[in-house]
C-alpha atoms as a PDB file:
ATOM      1  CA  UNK A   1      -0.811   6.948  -7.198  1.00  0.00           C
ATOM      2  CA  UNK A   2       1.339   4.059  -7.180  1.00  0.00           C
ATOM      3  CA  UNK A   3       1.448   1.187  -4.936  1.00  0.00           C
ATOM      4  CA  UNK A   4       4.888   1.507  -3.727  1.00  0.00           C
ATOM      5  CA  UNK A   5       3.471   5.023  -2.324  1.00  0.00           C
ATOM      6  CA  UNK A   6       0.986   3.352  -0.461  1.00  0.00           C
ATOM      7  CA  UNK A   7       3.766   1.471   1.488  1.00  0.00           C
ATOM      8  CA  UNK A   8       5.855   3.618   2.157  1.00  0.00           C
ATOM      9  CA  UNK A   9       3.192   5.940   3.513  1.00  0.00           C
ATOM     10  CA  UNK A  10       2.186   3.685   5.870  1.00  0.00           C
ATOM     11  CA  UNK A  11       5.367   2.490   6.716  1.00  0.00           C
ATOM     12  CA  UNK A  12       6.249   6.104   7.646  1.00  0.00           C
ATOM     13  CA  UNK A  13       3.078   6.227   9.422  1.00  0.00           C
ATOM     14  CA  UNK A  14       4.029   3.707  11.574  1.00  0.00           C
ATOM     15  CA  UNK A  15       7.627   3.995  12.086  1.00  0.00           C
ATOM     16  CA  UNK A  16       7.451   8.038  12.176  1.00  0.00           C
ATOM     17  CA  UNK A  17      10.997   8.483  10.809  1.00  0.00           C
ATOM     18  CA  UNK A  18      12.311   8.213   7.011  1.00  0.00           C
ATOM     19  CA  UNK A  19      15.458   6.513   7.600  1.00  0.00           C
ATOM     20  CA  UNK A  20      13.809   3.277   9.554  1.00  0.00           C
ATOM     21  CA  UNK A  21      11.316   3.703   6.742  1.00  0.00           C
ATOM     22  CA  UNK A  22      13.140   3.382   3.978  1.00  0.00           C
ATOM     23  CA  UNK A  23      15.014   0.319   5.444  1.00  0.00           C
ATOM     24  CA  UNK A  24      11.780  -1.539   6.518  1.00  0.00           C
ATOM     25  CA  UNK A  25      10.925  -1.102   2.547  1.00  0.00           C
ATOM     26  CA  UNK A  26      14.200  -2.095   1.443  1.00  0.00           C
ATOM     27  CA  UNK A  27      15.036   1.491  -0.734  1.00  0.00           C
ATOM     28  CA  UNK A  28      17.067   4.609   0.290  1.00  0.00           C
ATOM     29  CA  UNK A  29      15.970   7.402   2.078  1.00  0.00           C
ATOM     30  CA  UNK A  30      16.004   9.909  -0.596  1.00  0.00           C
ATOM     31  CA  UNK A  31      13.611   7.247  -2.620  1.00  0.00           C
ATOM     32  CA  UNK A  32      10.998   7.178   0.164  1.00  0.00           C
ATOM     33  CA  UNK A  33      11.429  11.162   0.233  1.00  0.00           C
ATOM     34  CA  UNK A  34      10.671  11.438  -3.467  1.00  0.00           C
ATOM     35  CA  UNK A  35       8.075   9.095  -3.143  1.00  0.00           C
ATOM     36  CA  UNK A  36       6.128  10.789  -0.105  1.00  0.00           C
ATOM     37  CA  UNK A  37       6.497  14.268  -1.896  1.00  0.00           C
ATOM     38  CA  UNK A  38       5.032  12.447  -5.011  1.00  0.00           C
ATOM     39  CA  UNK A  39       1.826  11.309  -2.983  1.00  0.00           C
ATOM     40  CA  UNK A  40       1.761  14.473  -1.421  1.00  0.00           C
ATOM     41  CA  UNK A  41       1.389  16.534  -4.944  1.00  0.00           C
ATOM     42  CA  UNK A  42      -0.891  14.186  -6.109  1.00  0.00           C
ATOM     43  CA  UNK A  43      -3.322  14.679  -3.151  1.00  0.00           C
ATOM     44  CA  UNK A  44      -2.497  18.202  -3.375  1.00  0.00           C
ATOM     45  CA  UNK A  45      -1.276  18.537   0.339  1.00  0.00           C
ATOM     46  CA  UNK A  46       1.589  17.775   2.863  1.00  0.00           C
ATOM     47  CA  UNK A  47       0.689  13.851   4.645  1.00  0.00           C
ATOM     48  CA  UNK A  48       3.158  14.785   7.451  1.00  0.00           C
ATOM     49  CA  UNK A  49       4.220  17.543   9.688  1.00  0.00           C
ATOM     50  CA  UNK A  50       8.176  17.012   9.325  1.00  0.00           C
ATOM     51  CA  UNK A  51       9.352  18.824  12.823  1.00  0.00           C
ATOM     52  CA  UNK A  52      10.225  18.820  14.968  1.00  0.00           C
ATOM     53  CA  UNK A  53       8.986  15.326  14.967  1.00  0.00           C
ATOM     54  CA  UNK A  54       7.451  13.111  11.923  1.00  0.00           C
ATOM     55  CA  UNK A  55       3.474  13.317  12.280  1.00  0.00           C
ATOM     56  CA  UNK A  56       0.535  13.268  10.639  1.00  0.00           C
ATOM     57  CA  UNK A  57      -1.741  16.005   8.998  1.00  0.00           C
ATOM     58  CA  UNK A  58      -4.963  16.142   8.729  1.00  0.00           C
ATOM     59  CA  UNK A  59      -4.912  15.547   5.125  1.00  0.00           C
ATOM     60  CA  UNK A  60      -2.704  12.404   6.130  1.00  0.00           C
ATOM     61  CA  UNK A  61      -4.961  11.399   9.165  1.00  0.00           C
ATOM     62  CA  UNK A  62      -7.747  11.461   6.463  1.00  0.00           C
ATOM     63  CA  UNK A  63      -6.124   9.456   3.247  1.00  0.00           C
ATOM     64  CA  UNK A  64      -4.816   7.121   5.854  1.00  0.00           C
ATOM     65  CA  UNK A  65      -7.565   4.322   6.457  1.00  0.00           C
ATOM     66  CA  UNK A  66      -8.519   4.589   2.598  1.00  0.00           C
ATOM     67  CA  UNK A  67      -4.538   3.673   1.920  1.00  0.00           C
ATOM     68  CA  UNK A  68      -4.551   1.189   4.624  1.00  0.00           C
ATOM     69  CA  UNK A  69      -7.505  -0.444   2.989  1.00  0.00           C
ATOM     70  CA  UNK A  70      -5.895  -0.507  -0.583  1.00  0.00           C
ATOM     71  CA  UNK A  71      -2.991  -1.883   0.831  1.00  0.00           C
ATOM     72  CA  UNK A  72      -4.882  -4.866   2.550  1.00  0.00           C
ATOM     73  CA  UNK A  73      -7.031  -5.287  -0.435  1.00  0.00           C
ATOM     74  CA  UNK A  74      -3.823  -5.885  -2.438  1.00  0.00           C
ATOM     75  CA  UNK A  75      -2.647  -8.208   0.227  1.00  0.00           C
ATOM     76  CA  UNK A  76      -5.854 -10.303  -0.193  1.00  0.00           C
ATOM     77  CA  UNK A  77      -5.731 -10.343  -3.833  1.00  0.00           C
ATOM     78  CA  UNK A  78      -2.515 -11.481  -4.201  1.00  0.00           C
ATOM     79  CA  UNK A  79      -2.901 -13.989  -1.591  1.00  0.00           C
ATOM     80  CA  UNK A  80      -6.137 -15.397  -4.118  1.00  0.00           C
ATOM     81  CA  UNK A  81      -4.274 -15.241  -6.886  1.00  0.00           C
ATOM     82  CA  UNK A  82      -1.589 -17.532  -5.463  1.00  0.00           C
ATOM     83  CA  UNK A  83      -4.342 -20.117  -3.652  1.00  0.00           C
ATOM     84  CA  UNK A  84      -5.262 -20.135  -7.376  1.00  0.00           C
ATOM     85  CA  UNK A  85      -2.602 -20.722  -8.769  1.00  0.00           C
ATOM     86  CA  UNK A  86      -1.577 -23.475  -6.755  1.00  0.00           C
ATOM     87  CA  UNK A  87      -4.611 -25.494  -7.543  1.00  0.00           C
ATOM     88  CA  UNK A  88      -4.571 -27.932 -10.226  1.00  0.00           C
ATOM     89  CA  UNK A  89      -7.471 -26.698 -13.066  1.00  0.00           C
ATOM     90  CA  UNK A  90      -9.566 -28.795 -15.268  1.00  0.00           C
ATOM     91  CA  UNK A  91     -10.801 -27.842 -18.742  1.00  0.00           C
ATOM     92  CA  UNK A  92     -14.309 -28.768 -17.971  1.00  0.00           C
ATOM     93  CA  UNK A  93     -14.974 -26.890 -14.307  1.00  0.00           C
ATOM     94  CA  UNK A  94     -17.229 -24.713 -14.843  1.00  0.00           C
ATOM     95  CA  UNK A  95     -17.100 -20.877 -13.924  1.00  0.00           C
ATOM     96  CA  UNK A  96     -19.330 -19.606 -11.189  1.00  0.00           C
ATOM     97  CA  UNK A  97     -21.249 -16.480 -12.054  1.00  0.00           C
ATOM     98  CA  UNK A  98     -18.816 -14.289  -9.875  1.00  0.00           C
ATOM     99  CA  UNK A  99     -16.307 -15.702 -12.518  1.00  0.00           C
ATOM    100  CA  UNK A 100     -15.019 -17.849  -9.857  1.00  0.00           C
ATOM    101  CA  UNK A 101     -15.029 -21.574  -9.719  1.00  0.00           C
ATOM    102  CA  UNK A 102     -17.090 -23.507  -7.427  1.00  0.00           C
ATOM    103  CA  UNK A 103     -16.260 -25.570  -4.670  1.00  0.00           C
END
């Protein structure tokens, strides 16, 4: 499973069409296709009913908070990782035991 997946999942999820999906993520249409059918062989099951209109499945009801979670947990990271960045590091502040510094 690959991150991009994740997106586009829930972009479909929300938008409920693969064309206005594929342009909220910036890629074609066929790329979002191949990418959904991807997800959907690696879960072993179809993520959306495709007519007559775009909906969920079960399977796709049930993967859908877990995805929505990763997602956001990415988010968060990367959002960390910048804060971090963007702080200016001494040699001699020490680590916490989380591996973090403290305050």
């Amino acid at each position: 499973m690959q991150m991009h997946q994740i997106r586009y999942f829930l972009a479909l999820c929300e938008e409920r069409n693969f064309t206005r999906a594929a342009k909220r993520c910036g890629v074609s249409q066929p790329s979002l296709t191949n990418a959904i059918i991807g997800l959907e062989q690696e879960l072993d099951g179809a993520l959306f009913q495709r007519k007559p209109l775009i909906a969920l499945t079960v399977l796709g009801d049930a993967v859908h908070p877990y995805l929505d979670r990763i997602a956001q947990n990415v988010d968060q990271a990367r959002e960390a990782a910048q804060a971090m960045a963007n702080v200016q590091w001494s040699t001699s502040m020490p680590l916490s035991p989380s591996g973090l510094s403290s305050p």
